[in-house]
PDB file of N, CA and C in Angstrom:
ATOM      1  N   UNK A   1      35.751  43.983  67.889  1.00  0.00           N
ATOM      2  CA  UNK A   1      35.636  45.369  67.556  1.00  0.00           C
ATOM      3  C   UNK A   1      34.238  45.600  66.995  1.00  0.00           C
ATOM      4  N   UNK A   2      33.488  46.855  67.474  1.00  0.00           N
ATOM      5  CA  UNK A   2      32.292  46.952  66.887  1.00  0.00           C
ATOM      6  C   UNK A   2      32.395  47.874  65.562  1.00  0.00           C
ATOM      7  N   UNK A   3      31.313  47.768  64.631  1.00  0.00           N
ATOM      8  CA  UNK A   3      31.408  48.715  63.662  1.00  0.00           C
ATOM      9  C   UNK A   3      29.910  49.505  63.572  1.00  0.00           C
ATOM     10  N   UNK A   4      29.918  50.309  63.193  1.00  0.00           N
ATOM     11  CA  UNK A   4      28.640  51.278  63.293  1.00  0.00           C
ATOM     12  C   UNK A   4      27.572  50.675  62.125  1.00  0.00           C
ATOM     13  N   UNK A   5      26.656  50.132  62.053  1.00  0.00           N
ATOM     14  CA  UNK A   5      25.137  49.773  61.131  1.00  0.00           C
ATOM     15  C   UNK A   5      25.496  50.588  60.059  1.00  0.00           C
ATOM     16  N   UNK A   6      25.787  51.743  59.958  1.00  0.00           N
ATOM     17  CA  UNK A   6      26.188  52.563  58.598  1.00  0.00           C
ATOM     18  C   UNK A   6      24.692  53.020  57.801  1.00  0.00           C
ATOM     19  N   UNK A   7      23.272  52.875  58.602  1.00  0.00           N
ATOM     20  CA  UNK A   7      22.115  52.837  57.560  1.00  0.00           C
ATOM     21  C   UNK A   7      22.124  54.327  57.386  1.00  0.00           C
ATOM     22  N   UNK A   8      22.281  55.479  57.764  1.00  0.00           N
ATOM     23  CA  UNK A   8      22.424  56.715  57.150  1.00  0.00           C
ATOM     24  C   UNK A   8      23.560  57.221  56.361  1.00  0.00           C
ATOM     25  N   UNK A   9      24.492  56.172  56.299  1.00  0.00           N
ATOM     26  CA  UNK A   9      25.918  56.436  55.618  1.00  0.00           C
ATOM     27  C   UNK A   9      25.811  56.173  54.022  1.00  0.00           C
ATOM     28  N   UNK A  10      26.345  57.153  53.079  1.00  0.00           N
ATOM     29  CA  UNK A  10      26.362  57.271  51.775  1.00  0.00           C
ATOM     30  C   UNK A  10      27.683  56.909  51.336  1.00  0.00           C
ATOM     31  N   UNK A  11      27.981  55.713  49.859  1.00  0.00           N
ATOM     32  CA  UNK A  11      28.808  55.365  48.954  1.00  0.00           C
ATOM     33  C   UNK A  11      29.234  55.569  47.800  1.00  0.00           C
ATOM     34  N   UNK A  12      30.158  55.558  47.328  1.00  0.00           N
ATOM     35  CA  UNK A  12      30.101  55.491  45.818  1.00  0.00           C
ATOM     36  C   UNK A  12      30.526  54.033  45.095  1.00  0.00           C
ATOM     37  N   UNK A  13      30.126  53.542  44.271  1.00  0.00           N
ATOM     38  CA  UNK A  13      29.814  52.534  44.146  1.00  0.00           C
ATOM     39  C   UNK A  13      31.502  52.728  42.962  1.00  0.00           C
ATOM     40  N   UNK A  14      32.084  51.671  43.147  1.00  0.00           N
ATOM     41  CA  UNK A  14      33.433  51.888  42.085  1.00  0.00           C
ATOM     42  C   UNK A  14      33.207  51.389  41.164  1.00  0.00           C
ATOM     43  N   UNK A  15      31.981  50.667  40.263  1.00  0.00           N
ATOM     44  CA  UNK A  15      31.836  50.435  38.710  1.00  0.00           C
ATOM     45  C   UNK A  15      31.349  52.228  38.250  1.00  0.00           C
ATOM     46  N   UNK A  16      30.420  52.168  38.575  1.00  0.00           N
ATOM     47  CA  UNK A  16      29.697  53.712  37.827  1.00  0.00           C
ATOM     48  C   UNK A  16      29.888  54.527  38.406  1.00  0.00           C
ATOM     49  N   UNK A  17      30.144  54.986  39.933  1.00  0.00           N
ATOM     50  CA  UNK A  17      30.323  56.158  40.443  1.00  0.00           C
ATOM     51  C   UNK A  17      29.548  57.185  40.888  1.00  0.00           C
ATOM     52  N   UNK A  18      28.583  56.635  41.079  1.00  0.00           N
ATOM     53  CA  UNK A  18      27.017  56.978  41.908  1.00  0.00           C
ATOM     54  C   UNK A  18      27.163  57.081  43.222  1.00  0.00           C
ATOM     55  N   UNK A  19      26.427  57.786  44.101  1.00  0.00           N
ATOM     56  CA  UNK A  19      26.496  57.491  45.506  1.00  0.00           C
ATOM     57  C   UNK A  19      24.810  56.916  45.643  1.00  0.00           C
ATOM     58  N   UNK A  20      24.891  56.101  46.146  1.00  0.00           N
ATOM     59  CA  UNK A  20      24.050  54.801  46.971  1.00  0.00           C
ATOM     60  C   UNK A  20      24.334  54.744  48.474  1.00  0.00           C
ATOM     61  N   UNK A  21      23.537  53.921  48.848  1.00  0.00           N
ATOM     62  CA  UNK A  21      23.520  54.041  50.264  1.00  0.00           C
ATOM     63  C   UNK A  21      24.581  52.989  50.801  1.00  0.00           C
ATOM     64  N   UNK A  22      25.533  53.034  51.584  1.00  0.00           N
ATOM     65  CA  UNK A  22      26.694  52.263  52.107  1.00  0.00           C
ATOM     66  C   UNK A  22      25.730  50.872  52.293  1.00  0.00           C
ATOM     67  N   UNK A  23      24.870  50.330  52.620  1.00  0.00           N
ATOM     68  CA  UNK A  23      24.360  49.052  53.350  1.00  0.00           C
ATOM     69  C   UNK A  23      23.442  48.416  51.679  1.00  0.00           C
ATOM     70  N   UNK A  24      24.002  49.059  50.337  1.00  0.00           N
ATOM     71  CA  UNK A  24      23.266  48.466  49.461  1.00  0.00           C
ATOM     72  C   UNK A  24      24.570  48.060  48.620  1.00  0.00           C
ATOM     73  N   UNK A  25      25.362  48.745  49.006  1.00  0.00           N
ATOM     74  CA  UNK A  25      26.582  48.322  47.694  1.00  0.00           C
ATOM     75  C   UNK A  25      27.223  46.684  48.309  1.00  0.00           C
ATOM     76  N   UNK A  26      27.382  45.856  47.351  1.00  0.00           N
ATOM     77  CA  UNK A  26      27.459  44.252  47.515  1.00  0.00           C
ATOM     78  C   UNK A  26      29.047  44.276  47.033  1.00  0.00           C
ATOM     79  N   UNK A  27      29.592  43.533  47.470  1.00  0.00           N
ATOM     80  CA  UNK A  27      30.946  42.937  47.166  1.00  0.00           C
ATOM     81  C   UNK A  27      31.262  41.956  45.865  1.00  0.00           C
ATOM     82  N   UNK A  28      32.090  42.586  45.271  1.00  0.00           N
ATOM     83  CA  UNK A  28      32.402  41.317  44.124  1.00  0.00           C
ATOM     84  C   UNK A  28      33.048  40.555  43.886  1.00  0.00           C
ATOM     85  N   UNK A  29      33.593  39.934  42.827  1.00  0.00           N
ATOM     86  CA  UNK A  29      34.410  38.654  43.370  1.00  0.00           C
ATOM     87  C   UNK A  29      35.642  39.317  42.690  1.00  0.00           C
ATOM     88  N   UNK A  30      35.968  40.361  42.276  1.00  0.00           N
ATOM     89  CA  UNK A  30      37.496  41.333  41.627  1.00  0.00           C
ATOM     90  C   UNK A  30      37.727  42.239  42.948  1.00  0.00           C
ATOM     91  N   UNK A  31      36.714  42.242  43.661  1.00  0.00           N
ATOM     92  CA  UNK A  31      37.122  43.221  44.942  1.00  0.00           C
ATOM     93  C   UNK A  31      36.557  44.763  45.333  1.00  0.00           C
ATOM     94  N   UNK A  32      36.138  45.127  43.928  1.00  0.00           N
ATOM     95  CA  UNK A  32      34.746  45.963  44.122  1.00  0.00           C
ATOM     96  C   UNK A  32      33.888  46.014  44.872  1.00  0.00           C
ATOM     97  N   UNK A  33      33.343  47.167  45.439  1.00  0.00           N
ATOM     98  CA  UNK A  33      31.834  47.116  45.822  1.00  0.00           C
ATOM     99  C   UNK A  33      30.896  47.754  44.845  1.00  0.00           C
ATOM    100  N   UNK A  34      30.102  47.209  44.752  1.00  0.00           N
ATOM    101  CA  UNK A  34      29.026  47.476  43.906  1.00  0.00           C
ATOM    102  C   UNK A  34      27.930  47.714  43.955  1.00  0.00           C
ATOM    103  N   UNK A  35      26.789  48.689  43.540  1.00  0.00           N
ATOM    104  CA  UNK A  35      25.893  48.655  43.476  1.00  0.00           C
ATOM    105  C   UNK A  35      24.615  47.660  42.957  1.00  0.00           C
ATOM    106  N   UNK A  36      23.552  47.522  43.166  1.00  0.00           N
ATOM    107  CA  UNK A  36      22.910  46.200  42.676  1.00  0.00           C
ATOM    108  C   UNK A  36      22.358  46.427  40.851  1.00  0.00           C
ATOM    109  N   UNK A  37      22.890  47.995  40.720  1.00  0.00           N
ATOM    110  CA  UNK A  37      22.611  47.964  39.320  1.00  0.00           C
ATOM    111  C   UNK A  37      23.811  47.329  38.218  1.00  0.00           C
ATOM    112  N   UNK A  38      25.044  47.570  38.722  1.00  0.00           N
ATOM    113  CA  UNK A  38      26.257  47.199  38.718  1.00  0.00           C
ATOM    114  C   UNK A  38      26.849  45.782  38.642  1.00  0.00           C
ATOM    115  N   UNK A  39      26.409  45.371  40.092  1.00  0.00           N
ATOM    116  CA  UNK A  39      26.946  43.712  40.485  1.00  0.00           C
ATOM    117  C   UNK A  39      27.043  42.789  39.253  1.00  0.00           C
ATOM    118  N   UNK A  40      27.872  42.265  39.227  1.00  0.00           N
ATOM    119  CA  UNK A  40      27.796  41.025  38.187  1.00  0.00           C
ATOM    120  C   UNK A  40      28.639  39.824  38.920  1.00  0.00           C
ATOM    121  N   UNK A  41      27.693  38.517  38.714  1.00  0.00           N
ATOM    122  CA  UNK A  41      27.836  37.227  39.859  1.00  0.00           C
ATOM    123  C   UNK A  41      29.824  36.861  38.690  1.00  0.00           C
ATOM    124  N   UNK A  42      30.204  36.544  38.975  1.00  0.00           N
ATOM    125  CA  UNK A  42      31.308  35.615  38.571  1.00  0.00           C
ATOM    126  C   UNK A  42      31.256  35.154  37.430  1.00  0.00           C
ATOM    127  N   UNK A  43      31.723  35.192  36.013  1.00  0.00           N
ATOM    128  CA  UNK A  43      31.608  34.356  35.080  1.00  0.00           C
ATOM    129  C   UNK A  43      31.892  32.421  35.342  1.00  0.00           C
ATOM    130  N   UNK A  44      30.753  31.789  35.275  1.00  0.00           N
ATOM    131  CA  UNK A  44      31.033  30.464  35.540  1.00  0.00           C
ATOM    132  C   UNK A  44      32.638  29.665  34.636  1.00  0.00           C
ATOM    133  N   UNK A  45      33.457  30.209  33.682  1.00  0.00           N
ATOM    134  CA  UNK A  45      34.573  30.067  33.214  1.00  0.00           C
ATOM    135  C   UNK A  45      35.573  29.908  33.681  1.00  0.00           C
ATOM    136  N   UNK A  46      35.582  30.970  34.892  1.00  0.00           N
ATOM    137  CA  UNK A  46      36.628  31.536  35.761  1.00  0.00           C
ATOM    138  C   UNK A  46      36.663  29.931  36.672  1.00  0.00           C
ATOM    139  N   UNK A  47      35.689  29.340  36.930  1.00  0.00           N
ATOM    140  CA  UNK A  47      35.461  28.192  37.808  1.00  0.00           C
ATOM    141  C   UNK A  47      36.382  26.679  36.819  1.00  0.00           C
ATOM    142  N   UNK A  48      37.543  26.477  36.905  1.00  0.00           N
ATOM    143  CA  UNK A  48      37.608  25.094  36.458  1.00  0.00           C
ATOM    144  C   UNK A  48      36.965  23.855  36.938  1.00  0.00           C
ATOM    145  N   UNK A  49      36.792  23.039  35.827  1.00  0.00           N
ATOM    146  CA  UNK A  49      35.740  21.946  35.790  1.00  0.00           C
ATOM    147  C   UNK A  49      37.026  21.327  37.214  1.00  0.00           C
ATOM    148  N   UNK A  50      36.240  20.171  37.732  1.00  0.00           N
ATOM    149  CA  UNK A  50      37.119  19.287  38.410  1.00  0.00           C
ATOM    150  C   UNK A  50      37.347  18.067  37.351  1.00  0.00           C
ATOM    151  N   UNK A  51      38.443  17.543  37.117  1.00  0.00           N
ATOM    152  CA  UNK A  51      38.628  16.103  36.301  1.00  0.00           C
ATOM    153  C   UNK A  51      38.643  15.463  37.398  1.00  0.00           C
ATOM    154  N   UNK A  52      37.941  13.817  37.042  1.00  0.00           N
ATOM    155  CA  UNK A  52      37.701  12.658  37.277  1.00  0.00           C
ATOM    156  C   UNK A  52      38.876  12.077  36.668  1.00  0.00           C
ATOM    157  N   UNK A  53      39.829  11.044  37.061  1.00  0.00           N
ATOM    158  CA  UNK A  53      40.549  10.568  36.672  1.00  0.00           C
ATOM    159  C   UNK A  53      40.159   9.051  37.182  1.00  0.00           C
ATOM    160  N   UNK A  54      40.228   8.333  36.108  1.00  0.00           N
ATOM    161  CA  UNK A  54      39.978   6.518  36.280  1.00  0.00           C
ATOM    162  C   UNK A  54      41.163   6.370  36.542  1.00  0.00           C
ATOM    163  N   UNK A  55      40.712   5.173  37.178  1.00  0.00           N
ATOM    164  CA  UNK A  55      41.890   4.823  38.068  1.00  0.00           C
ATOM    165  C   UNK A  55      42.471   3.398  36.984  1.00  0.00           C
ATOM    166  N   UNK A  56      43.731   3.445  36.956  1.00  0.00           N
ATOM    167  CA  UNK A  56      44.142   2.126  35.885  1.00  0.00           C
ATOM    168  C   UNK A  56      44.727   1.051  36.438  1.00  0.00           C
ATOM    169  N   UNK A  57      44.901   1.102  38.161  1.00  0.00           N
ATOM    170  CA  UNK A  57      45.675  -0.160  37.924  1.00  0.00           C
ATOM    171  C   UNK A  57      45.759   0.235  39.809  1.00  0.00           C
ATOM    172  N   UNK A  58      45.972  -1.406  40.075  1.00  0.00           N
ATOM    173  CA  UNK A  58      45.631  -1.191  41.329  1.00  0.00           C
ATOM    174  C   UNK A  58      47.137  -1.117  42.374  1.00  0.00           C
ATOM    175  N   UNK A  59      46.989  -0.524  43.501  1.00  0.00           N
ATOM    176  CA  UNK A  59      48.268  -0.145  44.395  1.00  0.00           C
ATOM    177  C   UNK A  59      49.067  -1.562  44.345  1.00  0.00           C
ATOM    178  N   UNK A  60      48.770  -2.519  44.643  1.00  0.00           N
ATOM    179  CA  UNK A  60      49.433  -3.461  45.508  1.00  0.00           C
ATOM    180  C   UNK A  60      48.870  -4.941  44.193  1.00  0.00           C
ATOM    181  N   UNK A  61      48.854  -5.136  43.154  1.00  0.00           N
ATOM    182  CA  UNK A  61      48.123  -6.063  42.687  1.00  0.00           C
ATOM    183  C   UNK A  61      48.251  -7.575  42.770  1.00  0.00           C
ATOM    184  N   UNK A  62      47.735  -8.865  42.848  1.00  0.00           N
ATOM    185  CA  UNK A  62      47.749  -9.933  43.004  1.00  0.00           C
ATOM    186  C   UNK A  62      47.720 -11.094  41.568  1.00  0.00           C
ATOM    187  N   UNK A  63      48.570 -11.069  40.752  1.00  0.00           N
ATOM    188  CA  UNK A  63      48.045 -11.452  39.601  1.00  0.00           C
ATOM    189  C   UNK A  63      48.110 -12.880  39.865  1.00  0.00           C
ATOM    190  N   UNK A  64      47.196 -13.435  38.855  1.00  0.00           N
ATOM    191  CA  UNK A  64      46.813 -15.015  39.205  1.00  0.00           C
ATOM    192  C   UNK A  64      48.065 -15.985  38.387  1.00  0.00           C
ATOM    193  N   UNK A  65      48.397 -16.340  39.304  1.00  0.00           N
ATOM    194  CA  UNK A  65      49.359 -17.126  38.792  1.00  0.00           C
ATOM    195  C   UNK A  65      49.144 -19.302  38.999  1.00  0.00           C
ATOM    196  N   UNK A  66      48.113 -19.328  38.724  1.00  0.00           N
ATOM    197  CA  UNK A  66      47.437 -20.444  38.785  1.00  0.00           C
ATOM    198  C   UNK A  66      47.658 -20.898  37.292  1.00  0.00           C
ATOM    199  N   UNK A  67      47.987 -22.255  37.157  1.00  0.00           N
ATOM    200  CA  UNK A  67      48.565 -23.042  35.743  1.00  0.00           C
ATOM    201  C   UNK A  67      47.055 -24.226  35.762  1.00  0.00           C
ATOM    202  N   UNK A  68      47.018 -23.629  34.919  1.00  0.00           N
ATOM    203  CA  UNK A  68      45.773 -25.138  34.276  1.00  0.00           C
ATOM    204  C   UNK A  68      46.232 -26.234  34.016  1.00  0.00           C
ATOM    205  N   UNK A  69      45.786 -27.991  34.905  1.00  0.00           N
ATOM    206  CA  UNK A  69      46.932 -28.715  34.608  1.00  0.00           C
ATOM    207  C   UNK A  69      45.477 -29.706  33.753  1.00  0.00           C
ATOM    208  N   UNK A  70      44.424 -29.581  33.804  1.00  0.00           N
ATOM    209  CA  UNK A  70      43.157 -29.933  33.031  1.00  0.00           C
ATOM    210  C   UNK A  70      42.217 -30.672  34.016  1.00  0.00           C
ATOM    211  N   UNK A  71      41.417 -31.511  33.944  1.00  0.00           N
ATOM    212  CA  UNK A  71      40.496 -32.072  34.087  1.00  0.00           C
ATOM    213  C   UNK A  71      40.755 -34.079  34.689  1.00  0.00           C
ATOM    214  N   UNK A  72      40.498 -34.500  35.500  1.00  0.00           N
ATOM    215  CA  UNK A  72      40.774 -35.509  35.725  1.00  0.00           C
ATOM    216  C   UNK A  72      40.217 -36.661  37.054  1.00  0.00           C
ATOM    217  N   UNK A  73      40.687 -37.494  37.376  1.00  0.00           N
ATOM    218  CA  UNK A  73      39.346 -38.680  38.325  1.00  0.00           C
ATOM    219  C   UNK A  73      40.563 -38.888  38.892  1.00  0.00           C
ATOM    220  N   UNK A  74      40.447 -39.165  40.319  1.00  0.00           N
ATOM    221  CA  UNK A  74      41.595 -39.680  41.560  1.00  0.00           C
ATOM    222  C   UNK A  74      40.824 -41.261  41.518  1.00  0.00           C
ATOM    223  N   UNK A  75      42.312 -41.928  41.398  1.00  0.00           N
ATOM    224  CA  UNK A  75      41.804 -43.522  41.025  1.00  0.00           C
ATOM    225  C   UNK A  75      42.689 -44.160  41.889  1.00  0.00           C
ATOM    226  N   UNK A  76      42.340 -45.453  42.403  1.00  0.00           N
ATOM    227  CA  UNK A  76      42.906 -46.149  44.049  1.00  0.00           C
ATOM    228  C   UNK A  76      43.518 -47.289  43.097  1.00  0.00           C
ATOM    229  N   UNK A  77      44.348 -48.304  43.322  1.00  0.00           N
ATOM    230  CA  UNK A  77      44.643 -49.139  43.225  1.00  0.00           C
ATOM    231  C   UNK A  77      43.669 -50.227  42.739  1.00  0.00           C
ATOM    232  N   UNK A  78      43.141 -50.036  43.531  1.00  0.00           N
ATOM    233  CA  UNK A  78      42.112 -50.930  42.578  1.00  0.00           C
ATOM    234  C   UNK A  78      41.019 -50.476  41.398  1.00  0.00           C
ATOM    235  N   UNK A  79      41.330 -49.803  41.179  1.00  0.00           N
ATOM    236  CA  UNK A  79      40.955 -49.258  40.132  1.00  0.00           C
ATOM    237  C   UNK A  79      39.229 -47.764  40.066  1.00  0.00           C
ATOM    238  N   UNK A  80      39.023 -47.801  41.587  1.00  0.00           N
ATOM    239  CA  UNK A  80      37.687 -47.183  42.260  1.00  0.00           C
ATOM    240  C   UNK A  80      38.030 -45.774  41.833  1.00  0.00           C
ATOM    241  N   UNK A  81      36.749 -44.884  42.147  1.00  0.00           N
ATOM    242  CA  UNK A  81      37.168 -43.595  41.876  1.00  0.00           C
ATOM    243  C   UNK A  81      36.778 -42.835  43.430  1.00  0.00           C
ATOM    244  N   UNK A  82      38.290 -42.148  43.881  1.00  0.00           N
ATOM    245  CA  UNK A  82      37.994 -41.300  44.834  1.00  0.00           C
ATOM    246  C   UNK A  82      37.257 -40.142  44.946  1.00  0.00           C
ATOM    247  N   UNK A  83      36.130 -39.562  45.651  1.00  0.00           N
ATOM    248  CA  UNK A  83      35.778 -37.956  45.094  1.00  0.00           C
ATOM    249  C   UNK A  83      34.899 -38.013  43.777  1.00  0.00           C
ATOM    250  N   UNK A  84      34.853 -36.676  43.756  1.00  0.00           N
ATOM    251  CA  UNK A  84      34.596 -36.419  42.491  1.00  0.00           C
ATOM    252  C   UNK A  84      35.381 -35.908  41.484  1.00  0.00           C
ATOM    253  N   UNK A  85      34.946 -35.480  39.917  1.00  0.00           N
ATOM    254  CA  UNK A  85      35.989 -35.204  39.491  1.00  0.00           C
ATOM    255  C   UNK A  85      36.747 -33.515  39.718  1.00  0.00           C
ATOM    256  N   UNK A  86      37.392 -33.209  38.955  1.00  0.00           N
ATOM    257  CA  UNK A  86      38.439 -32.474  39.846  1.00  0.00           C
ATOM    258  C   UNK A  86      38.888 -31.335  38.811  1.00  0.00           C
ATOM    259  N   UNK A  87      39.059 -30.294  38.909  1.00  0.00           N
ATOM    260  CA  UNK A  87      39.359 -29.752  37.374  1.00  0.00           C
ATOM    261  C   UNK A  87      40.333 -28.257  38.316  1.00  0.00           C
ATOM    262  N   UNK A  88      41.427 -27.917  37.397  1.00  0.00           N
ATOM    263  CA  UNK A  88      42.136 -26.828  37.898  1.00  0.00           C
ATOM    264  C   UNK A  88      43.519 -27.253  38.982  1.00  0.00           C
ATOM    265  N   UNK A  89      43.820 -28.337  39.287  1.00  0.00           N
ATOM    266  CA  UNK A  89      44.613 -28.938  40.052  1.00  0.00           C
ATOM    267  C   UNK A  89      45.939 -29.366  39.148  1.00  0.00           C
ATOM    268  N   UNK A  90      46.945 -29.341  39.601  1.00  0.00           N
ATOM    269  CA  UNK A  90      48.258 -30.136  39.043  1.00  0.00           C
ATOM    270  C   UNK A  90      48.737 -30.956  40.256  1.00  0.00           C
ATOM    271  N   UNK A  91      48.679 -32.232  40.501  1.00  0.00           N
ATOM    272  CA  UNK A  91      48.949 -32.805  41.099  1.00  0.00           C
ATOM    273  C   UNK A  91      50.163 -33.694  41.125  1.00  0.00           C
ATOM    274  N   UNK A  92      51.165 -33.776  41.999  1.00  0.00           N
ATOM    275  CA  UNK A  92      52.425 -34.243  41.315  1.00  0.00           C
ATOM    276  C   UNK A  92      52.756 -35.299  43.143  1.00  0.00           C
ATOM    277  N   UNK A  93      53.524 -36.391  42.788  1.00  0.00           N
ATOM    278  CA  UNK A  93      53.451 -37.457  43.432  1.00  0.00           C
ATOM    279  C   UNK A  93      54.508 -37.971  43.203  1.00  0.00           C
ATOM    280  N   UNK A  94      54.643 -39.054  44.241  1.00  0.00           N
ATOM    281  CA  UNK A  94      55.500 -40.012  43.978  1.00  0.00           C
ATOM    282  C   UNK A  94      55.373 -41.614  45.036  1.00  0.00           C
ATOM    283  N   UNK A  95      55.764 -42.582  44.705  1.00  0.00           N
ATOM    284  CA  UNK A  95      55.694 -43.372  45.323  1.00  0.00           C
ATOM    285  C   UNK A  95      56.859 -44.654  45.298  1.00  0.00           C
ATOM    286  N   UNK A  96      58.042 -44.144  45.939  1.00  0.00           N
ATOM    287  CA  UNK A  96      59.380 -45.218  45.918  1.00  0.00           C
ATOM    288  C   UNK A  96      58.991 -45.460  44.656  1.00  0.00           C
ATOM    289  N   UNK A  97      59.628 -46.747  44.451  1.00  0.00           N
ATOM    290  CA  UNK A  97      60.021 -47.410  43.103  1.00  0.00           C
ATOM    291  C   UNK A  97      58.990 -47.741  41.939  1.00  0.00           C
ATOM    292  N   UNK A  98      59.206 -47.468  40.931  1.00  0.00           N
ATOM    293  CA  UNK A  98      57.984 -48.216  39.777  1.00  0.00           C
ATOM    294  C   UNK A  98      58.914 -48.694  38.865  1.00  0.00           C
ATOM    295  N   UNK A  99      58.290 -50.101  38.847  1.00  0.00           N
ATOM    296  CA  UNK A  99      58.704 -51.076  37.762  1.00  0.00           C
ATOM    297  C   UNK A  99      57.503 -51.239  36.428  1.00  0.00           C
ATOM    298  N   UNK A 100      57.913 -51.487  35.264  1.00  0.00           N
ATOM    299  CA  UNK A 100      57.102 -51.419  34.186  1.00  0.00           C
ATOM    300  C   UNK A 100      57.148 -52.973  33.853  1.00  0.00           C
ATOM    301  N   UNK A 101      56.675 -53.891  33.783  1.00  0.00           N
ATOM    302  CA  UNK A 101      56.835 -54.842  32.973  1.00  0.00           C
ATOM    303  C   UNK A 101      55.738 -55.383  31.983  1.00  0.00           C
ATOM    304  N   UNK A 102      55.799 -55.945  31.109  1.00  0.00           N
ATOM    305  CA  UNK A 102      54.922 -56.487  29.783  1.00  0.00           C
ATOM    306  C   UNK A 102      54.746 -57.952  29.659  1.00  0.00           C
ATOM    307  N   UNK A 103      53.301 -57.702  29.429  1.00  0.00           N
ATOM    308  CA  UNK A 103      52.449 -59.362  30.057  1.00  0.00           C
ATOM    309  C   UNK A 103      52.407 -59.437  28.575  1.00  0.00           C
TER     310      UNK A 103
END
């Protein structure tokens, strides 16, 4: 739909009630048109801040469930050391039968 340029067309401006020229009166943010003596931009108040919210804790979390069993040397039968040493491991074993006896 076309509308006519309006540059010879006269307004009245609905704060003060003046007639102005239709192509000068500006729109406001209450719904007025206004003249440019008139206009007033938006009080920045009217605008709520946006909140930032930290985030506390995560969707899906993985907690460490790792047991400290200490610090220690992998040793052979004959008494050698395998590796190096070793720290954060619990190592648990077995080997058939053990007898204790006293020399």
């Amino acid at each position: 739909m076309a509308y006519a340029a309006g540059k010879y067309a006269k307004a009245m401006c609905d704060i003060c009630g003046f007639e102005v020229k239709y192509t000068d009166l500006q729109p406001q943010w209450d719904g007025f048109r206004a003249c440019p003596e008139c206009w007033t931009p938006r009080h920045p108040q009217d605008f709520p801040r946006v909140v930032v919210v930290d985030a506390e804790a995560l969707r899906h979390p993985r907690p460490d469930n790792d047991q400290e069993a200490g610090c220690g040397l992998v040793l052979t039968t004959t008494d050698s050391y395998i590796g190096t040493a070793f720290c954060g491991f619990n190592i648990r074993s077995s080997v058939g039968d053990v007898t204790v006896s006293t020399t």
